[in-house]
N, C-alpha and C. Protein backbone atom coordinates (compact mmCIF):
# COMPACT_ATOMS: atom_id res chain seq x y z
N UNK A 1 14.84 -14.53 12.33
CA UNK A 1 14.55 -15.06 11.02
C UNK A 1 15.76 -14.75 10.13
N UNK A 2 15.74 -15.95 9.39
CA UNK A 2 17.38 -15.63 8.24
C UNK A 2 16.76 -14.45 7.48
N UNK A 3 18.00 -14.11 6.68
CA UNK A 3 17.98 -12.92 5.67
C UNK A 3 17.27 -13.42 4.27
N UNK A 4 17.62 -15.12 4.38
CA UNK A 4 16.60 -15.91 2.95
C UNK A 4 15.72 -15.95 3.35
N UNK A 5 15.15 -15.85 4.45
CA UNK A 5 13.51 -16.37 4.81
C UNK A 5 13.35 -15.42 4.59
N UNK A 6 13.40 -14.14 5.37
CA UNK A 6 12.91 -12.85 5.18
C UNK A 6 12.92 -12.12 3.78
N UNK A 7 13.64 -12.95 2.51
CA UNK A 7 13.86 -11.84 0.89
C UNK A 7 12.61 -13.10 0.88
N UNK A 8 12.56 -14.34 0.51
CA UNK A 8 11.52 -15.14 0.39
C UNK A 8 10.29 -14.85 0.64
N UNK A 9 9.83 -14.35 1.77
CA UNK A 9 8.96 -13.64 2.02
C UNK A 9 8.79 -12.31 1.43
N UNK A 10 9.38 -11.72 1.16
CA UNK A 10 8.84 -10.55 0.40
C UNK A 10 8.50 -10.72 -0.75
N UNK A 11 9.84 -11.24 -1.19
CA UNK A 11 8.74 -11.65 -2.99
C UNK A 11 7.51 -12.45 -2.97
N UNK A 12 7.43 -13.47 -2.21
CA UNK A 12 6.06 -13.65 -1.85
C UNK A 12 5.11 -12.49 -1.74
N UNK A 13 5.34 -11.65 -0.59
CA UNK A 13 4.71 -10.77 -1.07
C UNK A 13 4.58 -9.89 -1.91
N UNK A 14 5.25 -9.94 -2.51
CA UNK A 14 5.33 -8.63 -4.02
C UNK A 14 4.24 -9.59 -5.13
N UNK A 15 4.64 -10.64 -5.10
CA UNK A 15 3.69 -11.48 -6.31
C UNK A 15 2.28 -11.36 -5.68
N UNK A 16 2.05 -11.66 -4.08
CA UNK A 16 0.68 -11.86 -3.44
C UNK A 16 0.09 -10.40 -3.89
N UNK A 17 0.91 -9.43 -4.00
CA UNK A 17 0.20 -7.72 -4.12
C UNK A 17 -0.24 -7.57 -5.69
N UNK A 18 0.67 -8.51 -6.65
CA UNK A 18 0.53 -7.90 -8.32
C UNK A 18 -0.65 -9.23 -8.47
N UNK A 19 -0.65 -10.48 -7.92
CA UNK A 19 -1.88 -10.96 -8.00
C UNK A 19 -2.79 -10.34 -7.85
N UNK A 20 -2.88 -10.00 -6.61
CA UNK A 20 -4.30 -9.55 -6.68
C UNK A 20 -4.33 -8.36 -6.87
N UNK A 21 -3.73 -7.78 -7.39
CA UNK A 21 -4.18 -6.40 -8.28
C UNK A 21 -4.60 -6.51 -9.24
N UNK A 22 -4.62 -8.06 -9.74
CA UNK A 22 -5.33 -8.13 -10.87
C UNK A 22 -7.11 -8.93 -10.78
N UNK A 23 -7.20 -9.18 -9.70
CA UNK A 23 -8.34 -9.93 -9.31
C UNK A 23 -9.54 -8.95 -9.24
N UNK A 24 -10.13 -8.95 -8.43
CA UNK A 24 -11.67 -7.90 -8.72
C UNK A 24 -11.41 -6.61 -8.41
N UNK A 25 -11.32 -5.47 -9.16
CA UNK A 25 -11.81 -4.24 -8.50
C UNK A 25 -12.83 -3.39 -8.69
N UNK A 26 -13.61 -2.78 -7.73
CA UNK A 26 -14.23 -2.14 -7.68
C UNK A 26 -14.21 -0.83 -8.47
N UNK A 27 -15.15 -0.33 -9.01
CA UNK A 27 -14.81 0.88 -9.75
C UNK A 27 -15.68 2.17 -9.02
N UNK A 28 -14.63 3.28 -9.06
CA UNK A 28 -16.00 4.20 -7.87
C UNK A 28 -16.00 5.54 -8.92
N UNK A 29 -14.63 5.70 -9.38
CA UNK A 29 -15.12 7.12 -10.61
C UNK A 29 -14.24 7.08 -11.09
N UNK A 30 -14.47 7.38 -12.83
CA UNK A 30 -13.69 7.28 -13.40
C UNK A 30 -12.57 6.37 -13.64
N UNK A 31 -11.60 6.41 -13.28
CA UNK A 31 -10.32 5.72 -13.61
C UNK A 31 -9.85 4.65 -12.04
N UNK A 32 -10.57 5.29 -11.36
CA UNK A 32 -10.25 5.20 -10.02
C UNK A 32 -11.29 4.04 -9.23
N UNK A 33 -9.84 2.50 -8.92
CA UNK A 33 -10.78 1.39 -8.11
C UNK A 33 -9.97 1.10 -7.42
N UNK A 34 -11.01 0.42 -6.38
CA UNK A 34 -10.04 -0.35 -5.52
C UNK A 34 -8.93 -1.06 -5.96
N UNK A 35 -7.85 -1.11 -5.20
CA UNK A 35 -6.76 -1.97 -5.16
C UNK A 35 -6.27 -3.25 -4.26
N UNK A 36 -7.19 -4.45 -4.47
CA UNK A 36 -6.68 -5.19 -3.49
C UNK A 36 -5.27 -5.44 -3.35
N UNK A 37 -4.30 -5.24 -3.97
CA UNK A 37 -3.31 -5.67 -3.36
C UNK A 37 -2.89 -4.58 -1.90
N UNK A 38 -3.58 -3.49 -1.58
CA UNK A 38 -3.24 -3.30 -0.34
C UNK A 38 -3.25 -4.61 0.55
N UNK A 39 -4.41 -4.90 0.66
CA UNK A 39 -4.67 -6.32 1.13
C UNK A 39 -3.51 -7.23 1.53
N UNK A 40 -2.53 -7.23 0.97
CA UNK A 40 -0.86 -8.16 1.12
C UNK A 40 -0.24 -6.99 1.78
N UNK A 41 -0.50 -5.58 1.23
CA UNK A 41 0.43 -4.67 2.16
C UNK A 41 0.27 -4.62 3.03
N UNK A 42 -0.63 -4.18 3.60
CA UNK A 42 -0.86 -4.19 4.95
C UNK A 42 -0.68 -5.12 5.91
N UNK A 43 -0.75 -6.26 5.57
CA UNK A 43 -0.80 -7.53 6.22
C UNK A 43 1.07 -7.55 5.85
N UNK A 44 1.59 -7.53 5.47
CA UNK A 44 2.55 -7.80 5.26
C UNK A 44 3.28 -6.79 5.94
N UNK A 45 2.98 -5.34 6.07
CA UNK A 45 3.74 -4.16 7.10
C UNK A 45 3.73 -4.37 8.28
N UNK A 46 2.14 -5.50 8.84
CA UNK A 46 2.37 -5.89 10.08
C UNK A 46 2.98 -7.08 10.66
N UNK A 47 2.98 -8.21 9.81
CA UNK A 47 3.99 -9.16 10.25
C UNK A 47 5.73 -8.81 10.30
N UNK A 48 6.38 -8.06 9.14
CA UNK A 48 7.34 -7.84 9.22
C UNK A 48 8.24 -6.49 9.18
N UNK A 49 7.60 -5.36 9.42
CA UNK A 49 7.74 -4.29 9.35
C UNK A 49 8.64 -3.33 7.80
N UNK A 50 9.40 -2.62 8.93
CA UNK A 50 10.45 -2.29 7.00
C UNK A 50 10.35 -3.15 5.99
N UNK A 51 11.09 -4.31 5.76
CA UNK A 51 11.22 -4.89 4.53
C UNK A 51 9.92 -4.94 3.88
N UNK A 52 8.78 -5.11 4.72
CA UNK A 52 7.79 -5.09 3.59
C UNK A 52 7.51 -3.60 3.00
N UNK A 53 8.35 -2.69 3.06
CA UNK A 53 7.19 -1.44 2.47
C UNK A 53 7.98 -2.08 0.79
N UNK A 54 9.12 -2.73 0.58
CA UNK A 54 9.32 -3.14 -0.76
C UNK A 54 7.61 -4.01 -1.31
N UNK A 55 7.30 -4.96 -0.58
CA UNK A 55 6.02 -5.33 -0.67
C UNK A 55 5.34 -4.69 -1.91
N UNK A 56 4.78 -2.74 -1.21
CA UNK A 56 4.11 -2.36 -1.61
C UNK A 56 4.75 -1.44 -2.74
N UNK A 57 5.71 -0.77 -2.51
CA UNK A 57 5.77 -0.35 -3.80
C UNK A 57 6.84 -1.14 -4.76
N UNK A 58 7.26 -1.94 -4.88
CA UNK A 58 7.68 -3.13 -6.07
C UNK A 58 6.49 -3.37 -6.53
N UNK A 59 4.85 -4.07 -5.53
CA UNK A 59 3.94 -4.69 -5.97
C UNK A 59 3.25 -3.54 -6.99
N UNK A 60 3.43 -1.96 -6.73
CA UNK A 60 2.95 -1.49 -7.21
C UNK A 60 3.35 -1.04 -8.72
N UNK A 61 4.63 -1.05 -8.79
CA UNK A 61 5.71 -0.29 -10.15
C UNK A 61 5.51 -1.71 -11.04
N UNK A 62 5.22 -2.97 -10.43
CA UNK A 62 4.92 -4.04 -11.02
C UNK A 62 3.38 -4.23 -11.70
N UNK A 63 2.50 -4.08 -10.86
CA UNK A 63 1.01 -4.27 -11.31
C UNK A 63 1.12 -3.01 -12.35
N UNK A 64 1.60 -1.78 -11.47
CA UNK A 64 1.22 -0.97 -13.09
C UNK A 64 1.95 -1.02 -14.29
N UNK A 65 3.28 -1.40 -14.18
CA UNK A 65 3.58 -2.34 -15.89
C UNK A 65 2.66 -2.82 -16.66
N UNK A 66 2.36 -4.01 -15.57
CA UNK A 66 2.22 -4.96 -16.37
C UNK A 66 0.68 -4.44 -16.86
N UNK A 67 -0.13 -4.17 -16.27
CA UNK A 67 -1.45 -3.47 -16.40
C UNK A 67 -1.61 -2.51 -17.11
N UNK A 68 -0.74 -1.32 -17.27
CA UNK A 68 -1.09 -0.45 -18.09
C UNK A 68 -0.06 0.17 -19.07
N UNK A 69 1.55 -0.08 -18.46
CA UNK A 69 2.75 -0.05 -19.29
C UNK A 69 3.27 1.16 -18.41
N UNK A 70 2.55 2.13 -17.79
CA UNK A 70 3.30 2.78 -17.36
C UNK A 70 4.26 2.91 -15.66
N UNK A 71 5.47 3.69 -15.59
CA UNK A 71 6.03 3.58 -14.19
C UNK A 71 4.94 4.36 -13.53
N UNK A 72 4.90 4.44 -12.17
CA UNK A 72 3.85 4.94 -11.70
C UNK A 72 4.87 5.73 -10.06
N UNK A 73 4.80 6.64 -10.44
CA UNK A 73 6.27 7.55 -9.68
C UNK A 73 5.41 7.91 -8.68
N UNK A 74 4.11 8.53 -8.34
CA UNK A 74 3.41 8.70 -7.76
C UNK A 74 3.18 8.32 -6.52
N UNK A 75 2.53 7.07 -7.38
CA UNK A 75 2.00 5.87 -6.28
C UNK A 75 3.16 5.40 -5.48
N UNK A 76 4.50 5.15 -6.34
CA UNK A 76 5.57 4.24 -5.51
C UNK A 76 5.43 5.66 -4.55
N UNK A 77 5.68 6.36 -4.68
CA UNK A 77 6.42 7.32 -3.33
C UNK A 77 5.04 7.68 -2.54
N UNK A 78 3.82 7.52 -2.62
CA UNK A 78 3.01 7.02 -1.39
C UNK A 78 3.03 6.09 -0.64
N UNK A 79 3.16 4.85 -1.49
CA UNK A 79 3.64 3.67 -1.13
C UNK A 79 4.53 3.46 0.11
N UNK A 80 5.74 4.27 -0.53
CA UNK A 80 6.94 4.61 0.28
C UNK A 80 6.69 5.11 1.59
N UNK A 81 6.06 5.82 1.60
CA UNK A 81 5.69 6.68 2.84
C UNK A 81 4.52 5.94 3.63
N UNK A 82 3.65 5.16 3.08
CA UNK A 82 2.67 4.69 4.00
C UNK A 82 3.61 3.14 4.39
N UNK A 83 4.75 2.95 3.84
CA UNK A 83 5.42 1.69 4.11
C UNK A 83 6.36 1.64 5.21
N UNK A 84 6.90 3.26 5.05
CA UNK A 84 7.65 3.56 6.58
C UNK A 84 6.82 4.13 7.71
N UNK A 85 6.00 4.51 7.20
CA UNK A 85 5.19 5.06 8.23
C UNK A 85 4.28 4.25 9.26
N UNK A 86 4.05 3.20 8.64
CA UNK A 86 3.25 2.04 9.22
C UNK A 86 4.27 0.91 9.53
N UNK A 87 5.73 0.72 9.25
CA UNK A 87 6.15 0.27 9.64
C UNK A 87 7.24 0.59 10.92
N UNK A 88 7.40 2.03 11.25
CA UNK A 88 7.70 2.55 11.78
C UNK A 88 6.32 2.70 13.50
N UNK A 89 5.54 2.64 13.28
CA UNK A 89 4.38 3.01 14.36
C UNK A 89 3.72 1.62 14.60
N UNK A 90 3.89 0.36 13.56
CA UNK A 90 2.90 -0.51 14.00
C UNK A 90 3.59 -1.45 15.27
N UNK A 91 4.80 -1.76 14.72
CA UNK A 91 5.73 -2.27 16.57
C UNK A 91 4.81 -1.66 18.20
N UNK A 92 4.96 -0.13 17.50
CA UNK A 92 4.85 0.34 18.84
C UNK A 92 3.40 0.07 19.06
N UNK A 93 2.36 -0.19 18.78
CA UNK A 93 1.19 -0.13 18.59
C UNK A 93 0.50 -1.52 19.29
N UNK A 94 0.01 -1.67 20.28
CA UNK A 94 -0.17 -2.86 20.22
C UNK A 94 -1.66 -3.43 20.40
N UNK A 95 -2.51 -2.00 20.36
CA UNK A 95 -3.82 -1.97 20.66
C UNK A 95 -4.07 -1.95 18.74
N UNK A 96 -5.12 -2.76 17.92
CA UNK A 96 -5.86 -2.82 16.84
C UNK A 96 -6.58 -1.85 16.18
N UNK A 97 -7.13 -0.89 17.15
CA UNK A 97 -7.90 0.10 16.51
C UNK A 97 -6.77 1.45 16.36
N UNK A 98 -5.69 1.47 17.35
CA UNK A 98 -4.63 2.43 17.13
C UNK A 98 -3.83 2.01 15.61
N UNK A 99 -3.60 0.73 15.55
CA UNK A 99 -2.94 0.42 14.20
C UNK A 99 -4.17 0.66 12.78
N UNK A 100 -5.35 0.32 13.02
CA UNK A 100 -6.22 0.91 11.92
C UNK A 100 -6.38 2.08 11.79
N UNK A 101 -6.17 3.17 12.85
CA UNK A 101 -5.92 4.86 12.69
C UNK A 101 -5.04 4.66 12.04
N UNK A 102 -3.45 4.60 12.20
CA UNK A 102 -2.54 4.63 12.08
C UNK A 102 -2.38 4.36 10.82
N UNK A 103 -3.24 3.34 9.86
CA UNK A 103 -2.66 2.42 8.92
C UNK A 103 -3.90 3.34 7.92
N UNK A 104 -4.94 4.30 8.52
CA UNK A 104 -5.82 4.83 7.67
C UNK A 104 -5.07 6.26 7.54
N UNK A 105 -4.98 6.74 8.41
CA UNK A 105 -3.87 8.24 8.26
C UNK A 105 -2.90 8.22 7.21
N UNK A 106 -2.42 7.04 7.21
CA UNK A 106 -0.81 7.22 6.11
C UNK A 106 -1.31 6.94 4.61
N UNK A 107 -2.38 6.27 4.68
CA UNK A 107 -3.20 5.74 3.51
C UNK A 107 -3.50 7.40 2.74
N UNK A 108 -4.08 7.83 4.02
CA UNK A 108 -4.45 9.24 3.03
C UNK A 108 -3.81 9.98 2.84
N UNK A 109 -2.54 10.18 3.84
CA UNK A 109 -1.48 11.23 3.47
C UNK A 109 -0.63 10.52 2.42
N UNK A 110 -0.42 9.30 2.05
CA UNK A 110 0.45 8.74 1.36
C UNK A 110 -0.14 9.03 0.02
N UNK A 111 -1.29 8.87 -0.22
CA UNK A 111 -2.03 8.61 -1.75
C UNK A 111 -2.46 10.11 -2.10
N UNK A 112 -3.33 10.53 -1.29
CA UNK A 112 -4.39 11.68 -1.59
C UNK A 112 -3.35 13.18 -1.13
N UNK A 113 -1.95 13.00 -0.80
CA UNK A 113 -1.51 14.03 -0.40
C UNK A 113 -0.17 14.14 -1.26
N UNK A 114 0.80 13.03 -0.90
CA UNK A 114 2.01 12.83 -1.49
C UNK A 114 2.05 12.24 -2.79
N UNK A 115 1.10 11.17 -3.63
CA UNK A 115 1.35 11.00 -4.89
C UNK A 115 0.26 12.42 -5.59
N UNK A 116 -0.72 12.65 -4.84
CA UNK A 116 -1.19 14.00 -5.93
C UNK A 116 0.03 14.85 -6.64
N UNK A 117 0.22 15.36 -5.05
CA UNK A 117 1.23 16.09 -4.70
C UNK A 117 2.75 16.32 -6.39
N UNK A 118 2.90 15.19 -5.94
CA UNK A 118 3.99 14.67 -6.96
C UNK A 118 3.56 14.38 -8.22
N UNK A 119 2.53 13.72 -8.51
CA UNK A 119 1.80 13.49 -10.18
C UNK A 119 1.68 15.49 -10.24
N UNK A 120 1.49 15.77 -9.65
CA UNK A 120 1.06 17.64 -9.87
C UNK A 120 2.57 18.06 -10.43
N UNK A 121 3.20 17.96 -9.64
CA UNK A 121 4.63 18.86 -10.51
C UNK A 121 4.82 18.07 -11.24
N UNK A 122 5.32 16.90 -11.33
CA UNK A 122 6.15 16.19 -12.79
C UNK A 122 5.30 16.58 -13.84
N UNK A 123 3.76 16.35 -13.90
CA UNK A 123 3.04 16.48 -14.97
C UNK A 123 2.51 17.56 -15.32
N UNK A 124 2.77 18.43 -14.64
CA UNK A 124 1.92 19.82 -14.27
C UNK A 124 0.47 19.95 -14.27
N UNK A 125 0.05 19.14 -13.57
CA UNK A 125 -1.27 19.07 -13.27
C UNK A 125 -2.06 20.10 -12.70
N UNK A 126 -3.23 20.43 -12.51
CA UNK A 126 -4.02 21.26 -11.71
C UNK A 126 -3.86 20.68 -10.07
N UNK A 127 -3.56 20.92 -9.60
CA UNK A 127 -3.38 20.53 -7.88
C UNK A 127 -4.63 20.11 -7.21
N UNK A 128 -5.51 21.20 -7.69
CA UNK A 128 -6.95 20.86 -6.86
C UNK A 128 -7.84 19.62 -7.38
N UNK A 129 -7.50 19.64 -8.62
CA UNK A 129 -8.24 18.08 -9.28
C UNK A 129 -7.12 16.65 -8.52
N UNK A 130 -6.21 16.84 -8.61
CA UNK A 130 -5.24 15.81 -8.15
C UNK A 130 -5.43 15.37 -6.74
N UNK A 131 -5.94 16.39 -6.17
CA UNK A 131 -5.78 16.37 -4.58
C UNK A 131 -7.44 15.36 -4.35
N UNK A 132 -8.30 16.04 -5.19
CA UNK A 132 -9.51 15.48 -5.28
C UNK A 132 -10.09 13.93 -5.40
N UNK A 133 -9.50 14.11 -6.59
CA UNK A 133 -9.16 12.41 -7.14
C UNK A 133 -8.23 11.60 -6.61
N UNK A 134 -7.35 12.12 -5.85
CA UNK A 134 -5.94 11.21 -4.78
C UNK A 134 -6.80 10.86 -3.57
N UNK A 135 -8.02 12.04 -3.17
CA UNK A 135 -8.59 11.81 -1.79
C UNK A 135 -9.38 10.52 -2.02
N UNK A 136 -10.33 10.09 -3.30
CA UNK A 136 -11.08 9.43 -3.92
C UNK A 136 -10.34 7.82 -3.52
N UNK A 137 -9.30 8.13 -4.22
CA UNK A 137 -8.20 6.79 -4.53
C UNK A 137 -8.02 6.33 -3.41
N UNK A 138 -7.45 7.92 -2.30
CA UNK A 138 -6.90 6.96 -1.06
C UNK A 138 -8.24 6.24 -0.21
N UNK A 139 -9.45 6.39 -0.13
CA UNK A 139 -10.62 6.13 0.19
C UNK A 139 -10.73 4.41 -0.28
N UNK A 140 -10.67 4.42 -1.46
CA UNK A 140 -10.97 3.12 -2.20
C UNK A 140 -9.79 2.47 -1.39
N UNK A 141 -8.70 3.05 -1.12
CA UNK A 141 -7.41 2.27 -1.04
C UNK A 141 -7.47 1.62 0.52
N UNK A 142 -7.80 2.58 1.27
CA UNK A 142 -7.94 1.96 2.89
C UNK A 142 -8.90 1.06 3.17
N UNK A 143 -9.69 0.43 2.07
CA UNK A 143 -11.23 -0.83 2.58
C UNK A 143 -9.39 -2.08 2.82
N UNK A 144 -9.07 -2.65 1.51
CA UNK A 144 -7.86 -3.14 1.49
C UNK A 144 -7.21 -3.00 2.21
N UNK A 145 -6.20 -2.22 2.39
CA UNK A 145 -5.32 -2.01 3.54
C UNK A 145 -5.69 -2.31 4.63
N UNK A 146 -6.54 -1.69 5.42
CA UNK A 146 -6.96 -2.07 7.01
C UNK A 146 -7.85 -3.61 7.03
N UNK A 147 -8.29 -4.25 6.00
CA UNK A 147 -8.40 -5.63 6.01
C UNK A 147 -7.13 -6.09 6.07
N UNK A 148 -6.28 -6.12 5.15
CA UNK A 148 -4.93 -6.64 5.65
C UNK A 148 -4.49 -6.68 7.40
N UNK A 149 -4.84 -5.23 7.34
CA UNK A 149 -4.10 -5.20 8.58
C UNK A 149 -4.96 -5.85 9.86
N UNK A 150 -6.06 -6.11 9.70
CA UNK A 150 -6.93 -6.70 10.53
C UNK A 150 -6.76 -8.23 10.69
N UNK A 151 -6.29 -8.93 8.77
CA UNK A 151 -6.40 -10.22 9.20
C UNK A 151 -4.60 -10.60 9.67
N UNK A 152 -3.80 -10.00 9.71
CA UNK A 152 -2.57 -10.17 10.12
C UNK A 152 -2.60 -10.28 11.56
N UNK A 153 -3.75 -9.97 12.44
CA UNK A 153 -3.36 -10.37 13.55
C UNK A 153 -3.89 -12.16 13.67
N UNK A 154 -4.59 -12.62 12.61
CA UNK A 154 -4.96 -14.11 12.79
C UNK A 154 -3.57 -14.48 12.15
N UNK A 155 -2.41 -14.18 12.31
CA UNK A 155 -1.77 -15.27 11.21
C UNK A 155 -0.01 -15.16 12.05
N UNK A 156 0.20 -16.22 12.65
CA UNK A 156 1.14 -16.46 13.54
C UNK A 156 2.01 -16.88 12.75
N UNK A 157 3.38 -16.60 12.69
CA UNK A 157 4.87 -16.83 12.17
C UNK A 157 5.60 -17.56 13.27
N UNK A 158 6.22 -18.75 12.19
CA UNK A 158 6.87 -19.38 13.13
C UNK A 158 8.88 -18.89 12.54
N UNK A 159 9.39 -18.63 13.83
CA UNK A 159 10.38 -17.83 13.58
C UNK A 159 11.51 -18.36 14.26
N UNK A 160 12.40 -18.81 13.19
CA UNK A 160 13.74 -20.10 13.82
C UNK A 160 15.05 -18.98 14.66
């Protein structure tokens, strides 16, 4: 695949992720709802690996602009990590339920471990509330994600 098909496609997906981050979410506590735009990430880490973890965290430093005004340092660097991490293991992977472990593990270490983690020192947060409410988030966050990653195996690329 060219290097234009492949940036084309990502911003595709970066817009497909800040769309629907704005479409329905679920609310489970407090501040904290689902995020469909996993939904494009995931699906998007498995058709094209690396380049999409931009996907997810552009889609994300984007939806939360525009949504609430603020950068969201956090999230991008879970993002980050569930973007290499799943793009790094899903190649090798070729059994479905190994890539839904795979794609649920990084979900929680990415969100509920590494953005707590990080919202905790920059802001000086309490750790144990962060860790709490990150576990919450990453929960809401994997219904999305592993749908993505489920319907990416219906969706065949044609590749010049």
């Amino acid at each position: 695949m060219s290097n234009t098909k492949r940036l084309t496609y990502m911003g595709l997906g970066v817009a497909l992720y800040v769309v629907l981050s704005f479409t329905v979410k679920i609310p489970i506590l407090a501040h904290i709802r689902t995020e469909p735009g996993y939904i494009a990430f995931g699906l998007f880490l498995c058709l094209f690996g690396y380049p999409a973890t931009s996907v997810g965290v552009l889609g994300c430093i984007i939806a939360n602009l525009l949504y609430s005004g603020t950068f969201p340092i956090g999230w991008a660097l879970g993002q980050l990590f569930i973007g290499l991490t799943c793009s790094w293991a899903f190649p090798r992977l070729k059994n479905m339920a190994a890539k839904m472990a795979v794609g649920f593990l990084s979900v929680m270490i990415g969100i509920a471990l590494i953005k707590s983690l990080s919202e905790s020192i920059l802001f000086n947060l309490p750790l144990g509330v962060k860790l709490v409410r990150g576990a919450v988030a990453a929960l809401a966050d994997t219904v999305p994600f592993l749908a993505g990653i489920l319907l990416s195996s219906q969706i065949k690329l044609q590749t010049e």
